[in-house]
N, C-alpha and C. Protein backbone atom coordinates (compact mmCIF):
# COMPACT_ATOMS: atom_id res chain seq x y z
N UNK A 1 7.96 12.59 -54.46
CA UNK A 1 9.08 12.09 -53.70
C UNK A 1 8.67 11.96 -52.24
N UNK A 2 9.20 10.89 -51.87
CA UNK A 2 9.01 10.60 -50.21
C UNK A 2 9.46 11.73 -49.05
N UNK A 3 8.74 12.56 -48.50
CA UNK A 3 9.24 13.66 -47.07
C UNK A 3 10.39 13.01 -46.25
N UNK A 4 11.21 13.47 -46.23
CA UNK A 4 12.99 13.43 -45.86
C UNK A 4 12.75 14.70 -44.89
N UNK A 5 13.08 14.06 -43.18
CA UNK A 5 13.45 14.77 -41.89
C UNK A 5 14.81 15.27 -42.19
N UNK A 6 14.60 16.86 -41.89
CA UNK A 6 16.21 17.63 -42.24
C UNK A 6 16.59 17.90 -40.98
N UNK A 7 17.05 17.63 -40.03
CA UNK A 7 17.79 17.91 -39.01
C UNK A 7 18.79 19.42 -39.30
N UNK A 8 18.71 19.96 -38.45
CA UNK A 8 20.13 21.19 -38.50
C UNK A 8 21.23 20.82 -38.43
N UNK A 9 21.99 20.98 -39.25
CA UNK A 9 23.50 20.75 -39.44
C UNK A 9 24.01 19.39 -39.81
N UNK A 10 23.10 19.06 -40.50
CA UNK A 10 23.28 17.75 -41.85
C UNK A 10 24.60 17.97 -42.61
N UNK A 11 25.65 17.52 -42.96
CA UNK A 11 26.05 17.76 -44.03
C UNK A 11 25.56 17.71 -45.62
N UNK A 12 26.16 18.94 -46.44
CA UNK A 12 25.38 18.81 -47.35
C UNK A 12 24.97 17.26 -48.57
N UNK A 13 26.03 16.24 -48.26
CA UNK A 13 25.69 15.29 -48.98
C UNK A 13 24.18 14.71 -48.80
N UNK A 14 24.10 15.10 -47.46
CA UNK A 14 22.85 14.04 -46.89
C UNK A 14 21.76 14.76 -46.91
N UNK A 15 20.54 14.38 -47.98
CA UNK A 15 19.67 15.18 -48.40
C UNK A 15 18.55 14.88 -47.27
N UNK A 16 18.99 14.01 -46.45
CA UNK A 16 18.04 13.63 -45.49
C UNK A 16 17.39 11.73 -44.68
N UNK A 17 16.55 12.25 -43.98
CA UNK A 17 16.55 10.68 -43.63
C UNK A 17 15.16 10.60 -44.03
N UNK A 18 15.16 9.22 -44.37
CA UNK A 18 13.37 8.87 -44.96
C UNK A 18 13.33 8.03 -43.72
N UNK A 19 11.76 7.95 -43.31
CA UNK A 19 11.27 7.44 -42.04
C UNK A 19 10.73 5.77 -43.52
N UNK A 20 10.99 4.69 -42.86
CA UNK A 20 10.84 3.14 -43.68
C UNK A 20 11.01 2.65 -42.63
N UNK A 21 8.96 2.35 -42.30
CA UNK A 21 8.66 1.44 -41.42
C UNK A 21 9.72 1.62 -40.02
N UNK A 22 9.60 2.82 -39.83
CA UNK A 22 10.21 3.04 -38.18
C UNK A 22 11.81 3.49 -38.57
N UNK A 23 11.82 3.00 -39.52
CA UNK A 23 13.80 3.01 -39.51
C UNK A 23 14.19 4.52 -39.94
N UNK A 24 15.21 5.21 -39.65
CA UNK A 24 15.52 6.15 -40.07
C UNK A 24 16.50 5.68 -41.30
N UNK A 25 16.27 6.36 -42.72
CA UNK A 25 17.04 5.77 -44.04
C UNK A 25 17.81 7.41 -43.67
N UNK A 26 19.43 7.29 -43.89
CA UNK A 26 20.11 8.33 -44.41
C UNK A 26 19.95 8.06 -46.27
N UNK A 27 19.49 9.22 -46.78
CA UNK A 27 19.45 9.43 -48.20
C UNK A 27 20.63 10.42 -48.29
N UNK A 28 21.96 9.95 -49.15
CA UNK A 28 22.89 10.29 -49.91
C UNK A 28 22.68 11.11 -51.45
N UNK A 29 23.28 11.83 -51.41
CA UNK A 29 23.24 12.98 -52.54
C UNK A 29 24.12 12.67 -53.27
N UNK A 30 23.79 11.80 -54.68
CA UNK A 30 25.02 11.19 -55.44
C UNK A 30 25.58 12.89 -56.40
N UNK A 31 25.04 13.35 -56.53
CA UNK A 31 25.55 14.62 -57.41
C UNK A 31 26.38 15.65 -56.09
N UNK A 32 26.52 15.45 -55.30
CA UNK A 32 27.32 16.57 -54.51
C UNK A 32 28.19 15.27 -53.91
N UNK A 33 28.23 14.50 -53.62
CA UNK A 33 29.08 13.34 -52.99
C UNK A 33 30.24 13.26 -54.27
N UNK A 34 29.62 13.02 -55.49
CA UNK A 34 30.77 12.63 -56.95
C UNK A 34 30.90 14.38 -57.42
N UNK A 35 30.68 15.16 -56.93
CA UNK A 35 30.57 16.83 -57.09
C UNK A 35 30.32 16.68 -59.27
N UNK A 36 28.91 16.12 -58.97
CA UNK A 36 28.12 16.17 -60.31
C UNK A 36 27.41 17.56 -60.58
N UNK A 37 26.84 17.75 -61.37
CA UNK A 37 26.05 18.89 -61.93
C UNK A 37 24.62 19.10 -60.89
N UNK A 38 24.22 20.07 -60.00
CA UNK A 38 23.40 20.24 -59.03
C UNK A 38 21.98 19.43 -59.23
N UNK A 39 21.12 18.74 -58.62
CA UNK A 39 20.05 17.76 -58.79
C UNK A 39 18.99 18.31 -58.23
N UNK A 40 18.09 19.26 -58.75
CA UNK A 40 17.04 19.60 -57.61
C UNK A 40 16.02 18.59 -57.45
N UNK A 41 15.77 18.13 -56.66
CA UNK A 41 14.87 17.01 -56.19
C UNK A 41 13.07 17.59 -56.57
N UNK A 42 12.28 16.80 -57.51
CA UNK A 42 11.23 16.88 -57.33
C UNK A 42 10.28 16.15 -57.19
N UNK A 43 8.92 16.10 -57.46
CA UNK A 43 7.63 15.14 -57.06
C UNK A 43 8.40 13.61 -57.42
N UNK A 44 8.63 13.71 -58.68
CA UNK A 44 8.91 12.25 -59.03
C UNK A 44 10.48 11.80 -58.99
N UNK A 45 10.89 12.45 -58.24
CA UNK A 45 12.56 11.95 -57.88
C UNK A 45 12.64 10.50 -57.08
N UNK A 46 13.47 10.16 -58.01
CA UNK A 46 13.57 8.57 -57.45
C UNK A 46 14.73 8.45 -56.39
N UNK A 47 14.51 7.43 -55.37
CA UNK A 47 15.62 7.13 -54.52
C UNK A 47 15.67 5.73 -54.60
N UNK A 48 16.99 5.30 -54.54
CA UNK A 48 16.90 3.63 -54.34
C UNK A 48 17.42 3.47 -52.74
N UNK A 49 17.20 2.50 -52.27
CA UNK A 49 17.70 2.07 -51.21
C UNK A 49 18.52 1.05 -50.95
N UNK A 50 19.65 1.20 -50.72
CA UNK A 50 20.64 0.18 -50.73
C UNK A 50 20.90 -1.03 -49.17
N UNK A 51 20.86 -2.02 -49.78
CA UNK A 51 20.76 -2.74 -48.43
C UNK A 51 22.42 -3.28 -48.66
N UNK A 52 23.21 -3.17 -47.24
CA UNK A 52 24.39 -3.59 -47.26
C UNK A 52 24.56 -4.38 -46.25
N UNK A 53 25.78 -4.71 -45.80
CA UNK A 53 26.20 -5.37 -44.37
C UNK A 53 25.90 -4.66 -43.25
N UNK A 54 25.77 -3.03 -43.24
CA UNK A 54 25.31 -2.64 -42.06
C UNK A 54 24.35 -2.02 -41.94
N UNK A 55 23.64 -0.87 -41.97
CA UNK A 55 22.27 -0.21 -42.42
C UNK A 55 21.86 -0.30 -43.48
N UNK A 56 20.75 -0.29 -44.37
CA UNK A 56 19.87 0.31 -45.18
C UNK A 56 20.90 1.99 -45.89
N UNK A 57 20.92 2.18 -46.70
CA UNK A 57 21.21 3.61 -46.89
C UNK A 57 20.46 3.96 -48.65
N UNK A 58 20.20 5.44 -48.61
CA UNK A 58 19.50 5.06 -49.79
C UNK A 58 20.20 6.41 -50.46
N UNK A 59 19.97 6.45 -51.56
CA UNK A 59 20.97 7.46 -52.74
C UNK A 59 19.71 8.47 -53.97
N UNK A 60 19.96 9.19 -53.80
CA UNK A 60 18.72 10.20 -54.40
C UNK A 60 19.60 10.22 -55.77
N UNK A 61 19.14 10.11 -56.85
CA UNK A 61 19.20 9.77 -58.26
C UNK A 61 18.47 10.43 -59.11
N UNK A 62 19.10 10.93 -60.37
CA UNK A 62 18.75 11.90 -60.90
C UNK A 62 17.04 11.24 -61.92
N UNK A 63 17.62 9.97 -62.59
CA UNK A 63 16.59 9.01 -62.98
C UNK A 63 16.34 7.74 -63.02
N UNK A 64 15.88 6.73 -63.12
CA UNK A 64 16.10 5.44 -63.68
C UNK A 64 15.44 4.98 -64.91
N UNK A 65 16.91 4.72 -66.05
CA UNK A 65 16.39 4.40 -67.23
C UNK A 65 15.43 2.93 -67.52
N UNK A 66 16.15 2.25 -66.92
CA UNK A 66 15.96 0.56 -66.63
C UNK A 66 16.25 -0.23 -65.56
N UNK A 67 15.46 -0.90 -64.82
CA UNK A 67 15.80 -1.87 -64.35
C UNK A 67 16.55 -3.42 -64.74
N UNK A 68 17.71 -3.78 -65.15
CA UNK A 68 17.94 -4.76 -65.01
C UNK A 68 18.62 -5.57 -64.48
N UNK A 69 18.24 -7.24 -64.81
CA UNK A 69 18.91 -8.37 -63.83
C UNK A 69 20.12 -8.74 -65.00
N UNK A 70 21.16 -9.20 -64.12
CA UNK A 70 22.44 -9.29 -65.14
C UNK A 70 23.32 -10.17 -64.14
N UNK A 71 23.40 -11.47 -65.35
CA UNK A 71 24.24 -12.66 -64.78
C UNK A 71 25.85 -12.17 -64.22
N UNK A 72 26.12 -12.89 -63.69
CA UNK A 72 27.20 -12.16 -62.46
C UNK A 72 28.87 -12.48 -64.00
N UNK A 73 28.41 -13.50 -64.97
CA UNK A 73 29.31 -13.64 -65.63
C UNK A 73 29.50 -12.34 -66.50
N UNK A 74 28.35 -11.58 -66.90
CA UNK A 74 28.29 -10.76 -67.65
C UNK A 74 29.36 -9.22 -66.66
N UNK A 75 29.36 -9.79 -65.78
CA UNK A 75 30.09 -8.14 -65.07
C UNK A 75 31.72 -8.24 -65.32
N UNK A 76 32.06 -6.82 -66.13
CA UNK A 76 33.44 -6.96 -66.42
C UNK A 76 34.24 -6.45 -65.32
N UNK A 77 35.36 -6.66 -64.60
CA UNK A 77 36.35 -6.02 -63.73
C UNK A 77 36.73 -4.75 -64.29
N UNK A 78 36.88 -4.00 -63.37
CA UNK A 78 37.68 -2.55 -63.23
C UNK A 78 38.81 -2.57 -62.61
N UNK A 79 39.70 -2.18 -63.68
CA UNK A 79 41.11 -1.98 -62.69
C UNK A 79 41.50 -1.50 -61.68
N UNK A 80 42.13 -1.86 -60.49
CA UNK A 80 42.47 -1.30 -59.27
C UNK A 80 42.47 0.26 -59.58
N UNK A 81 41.82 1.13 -58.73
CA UNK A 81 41.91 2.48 -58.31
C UNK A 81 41.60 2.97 -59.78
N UNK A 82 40.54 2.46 -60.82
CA UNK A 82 40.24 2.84 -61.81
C UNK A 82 38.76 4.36 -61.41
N UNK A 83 38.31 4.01 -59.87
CA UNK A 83 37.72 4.91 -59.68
C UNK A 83 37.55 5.24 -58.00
N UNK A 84 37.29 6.79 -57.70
CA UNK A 84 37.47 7.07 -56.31
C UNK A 84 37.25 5.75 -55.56
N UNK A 85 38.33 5.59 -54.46
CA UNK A 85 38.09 4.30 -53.59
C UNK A 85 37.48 3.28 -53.65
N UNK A 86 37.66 2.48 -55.26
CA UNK A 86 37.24 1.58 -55.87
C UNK A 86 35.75 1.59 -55.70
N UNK A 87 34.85 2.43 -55.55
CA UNK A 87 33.51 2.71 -55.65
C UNK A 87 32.77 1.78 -56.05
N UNK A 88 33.05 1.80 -57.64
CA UNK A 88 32.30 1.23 -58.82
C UNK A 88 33.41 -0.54 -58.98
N UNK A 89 32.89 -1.38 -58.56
CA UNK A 89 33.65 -2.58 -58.27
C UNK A 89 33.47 -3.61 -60.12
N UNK A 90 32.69 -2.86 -61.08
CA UNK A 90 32.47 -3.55 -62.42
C UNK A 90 31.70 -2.49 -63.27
N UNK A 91 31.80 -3.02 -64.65
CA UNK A 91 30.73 -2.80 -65.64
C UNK A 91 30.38 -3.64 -66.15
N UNK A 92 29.14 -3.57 -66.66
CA UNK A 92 28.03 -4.19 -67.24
C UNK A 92 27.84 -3.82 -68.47
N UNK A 93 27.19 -4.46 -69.61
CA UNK A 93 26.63 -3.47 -70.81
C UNK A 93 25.33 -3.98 -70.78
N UNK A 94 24.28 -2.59 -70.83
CA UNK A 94 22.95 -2.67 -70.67
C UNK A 94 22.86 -1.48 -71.89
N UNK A 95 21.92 -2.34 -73.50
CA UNK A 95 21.56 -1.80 -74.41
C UNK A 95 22.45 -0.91 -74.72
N UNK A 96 23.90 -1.85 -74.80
CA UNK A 96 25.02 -0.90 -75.96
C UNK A 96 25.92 0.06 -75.03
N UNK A 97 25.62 0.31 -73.91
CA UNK A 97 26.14 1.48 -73.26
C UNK A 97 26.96 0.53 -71.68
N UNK A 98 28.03 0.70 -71.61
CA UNK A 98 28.81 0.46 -70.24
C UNK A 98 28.33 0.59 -69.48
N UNK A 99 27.92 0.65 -68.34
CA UNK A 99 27.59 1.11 -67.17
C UNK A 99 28.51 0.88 -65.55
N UNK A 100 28.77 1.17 -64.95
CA UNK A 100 29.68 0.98 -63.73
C UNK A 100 28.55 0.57 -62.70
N UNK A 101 29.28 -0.52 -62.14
CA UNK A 101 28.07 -1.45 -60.75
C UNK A 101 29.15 -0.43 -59.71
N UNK A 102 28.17 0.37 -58.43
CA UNK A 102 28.87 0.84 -57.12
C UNK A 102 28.52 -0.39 -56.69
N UNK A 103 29.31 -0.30 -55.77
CA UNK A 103 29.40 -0.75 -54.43
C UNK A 103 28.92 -0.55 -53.05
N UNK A 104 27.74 -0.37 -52.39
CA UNK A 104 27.17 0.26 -51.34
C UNK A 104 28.10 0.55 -50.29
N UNK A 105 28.94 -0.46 -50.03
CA UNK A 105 29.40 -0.25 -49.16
C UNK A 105 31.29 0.02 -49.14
N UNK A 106 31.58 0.87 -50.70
CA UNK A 106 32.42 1.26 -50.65
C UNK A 106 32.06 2.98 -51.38
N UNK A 107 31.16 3.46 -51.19
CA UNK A 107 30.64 4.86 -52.03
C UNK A 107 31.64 5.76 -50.67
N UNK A 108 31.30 5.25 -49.70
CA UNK A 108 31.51 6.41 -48.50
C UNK A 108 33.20 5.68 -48.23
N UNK A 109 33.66 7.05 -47.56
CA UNK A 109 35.22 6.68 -47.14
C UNK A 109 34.36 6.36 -45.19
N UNK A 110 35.35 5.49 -44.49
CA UNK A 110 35.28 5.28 -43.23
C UNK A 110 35.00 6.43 -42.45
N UNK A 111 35.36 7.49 -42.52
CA UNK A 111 35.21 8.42 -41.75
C UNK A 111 33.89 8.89 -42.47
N UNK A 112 33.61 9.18 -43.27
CA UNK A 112 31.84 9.63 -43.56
C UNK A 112 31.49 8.86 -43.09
N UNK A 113 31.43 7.25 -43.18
CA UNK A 113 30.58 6.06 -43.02
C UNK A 113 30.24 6.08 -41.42
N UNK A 114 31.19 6.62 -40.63
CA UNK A 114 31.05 6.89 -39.34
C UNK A 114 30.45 8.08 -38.74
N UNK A 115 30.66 9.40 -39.39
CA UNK A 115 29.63 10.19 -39.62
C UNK A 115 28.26 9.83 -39.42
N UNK A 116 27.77 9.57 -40.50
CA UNK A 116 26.61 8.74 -41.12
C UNK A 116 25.73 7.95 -40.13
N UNK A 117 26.91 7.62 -39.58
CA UNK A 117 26.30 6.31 -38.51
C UNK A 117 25.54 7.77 -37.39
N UNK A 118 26.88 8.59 -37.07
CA UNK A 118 26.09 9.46 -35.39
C UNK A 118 25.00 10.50 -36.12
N UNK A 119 24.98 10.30 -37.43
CA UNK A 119 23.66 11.38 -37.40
C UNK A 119 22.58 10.36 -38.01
N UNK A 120 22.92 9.29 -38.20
CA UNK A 120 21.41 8.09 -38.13
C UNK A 120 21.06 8.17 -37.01
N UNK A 121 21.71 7.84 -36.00
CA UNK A 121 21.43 7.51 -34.70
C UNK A 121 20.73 8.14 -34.09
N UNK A 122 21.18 9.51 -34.59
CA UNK A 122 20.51 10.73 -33.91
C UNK A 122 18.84 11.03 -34.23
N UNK A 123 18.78 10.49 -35.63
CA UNK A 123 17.64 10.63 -36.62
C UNK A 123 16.82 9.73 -35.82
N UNK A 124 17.02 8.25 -35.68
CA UNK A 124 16.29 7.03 -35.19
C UNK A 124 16.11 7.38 -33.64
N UNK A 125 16.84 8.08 -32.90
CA UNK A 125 16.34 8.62 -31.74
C UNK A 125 15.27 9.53 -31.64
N UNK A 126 15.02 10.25 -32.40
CA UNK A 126 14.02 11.25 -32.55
C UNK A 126 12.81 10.85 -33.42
N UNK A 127 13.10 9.64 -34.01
CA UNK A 127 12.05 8.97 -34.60
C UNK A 127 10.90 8.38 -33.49
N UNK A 128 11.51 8.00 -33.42
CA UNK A 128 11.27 6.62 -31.80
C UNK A 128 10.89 7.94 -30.83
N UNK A 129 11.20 8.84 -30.51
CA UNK A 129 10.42 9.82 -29.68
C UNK A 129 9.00 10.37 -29.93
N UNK A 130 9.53 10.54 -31.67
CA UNK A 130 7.84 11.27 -31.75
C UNK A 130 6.82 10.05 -32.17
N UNK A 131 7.38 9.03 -32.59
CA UNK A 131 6.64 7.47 -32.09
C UNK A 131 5.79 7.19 -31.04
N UNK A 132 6.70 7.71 -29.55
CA UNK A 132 5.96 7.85 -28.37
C UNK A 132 4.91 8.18 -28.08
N UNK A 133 5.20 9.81 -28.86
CA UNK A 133 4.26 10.81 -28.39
C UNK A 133 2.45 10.50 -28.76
N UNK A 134 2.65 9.56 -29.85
CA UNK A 134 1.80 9.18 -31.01
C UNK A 134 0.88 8.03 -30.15
């Protein structure tokens, strides 16, 4: 797994920031964010990185079974408030099994999302410092 800068007094969702090409990535803890079954992170722990309308943010994941591409006709609707703050915006069926599509940029409520933002900031400031030093 990629080395994630832990700053003091992270909240616990945020397992950390990955340094990508200068940028500070906040990595999200999907098992303590959805209060899932505890995830200890090891060598081969996967993270994806989500690109949205405003930062990069990336989500530490327990595995990935498959990658697939899936025509936009194939995605079924979820009923309004069928899940926390409409999160999961569809399902898909990939080999028999449902699956729920999130939403990057509806996982976090506004006030985390703003969070998020002053301890990136904080991260990419201290990036860019020891950048300097270098």
């Amino acid at each position: 797994m990629a080395w994630l800068s832990r700053p003091p007094g992270l909240p616990s969702l945020l397992a950390g920031f990955l340094d990508l090409r200068g940028t500070a990535i906040p990595i999200i803890r999907l098992d303590r964010l959805f209060d899932l079954p505890e995830q200890r992170a090891g060598l081969y722990t996967p993270l994806i990185i989500l690109r949205g309308p405003d930062t990069p943010v990336g989500v530490l994941v327990s595995s990935i079974r498959h990658i697939v591409s899936a025509a936009e006709t194939a995605f079924l609707p979820l009923p309004e408030r069928h899940t926390f703050h409409d999160c999961a915006s569809a399902t898909v069926e990939v080999d028999g099994d449902m699956v729920h599509v999130l939403c990057p940029e509806r996982i976090l409520l506004e006030n985390e999302r703003s969070l998020l933002a002053g301890f990136q900031s904080v991260a990419q400031e201290r990036l860019h410092h020891l950048e300097e030093q270098h």
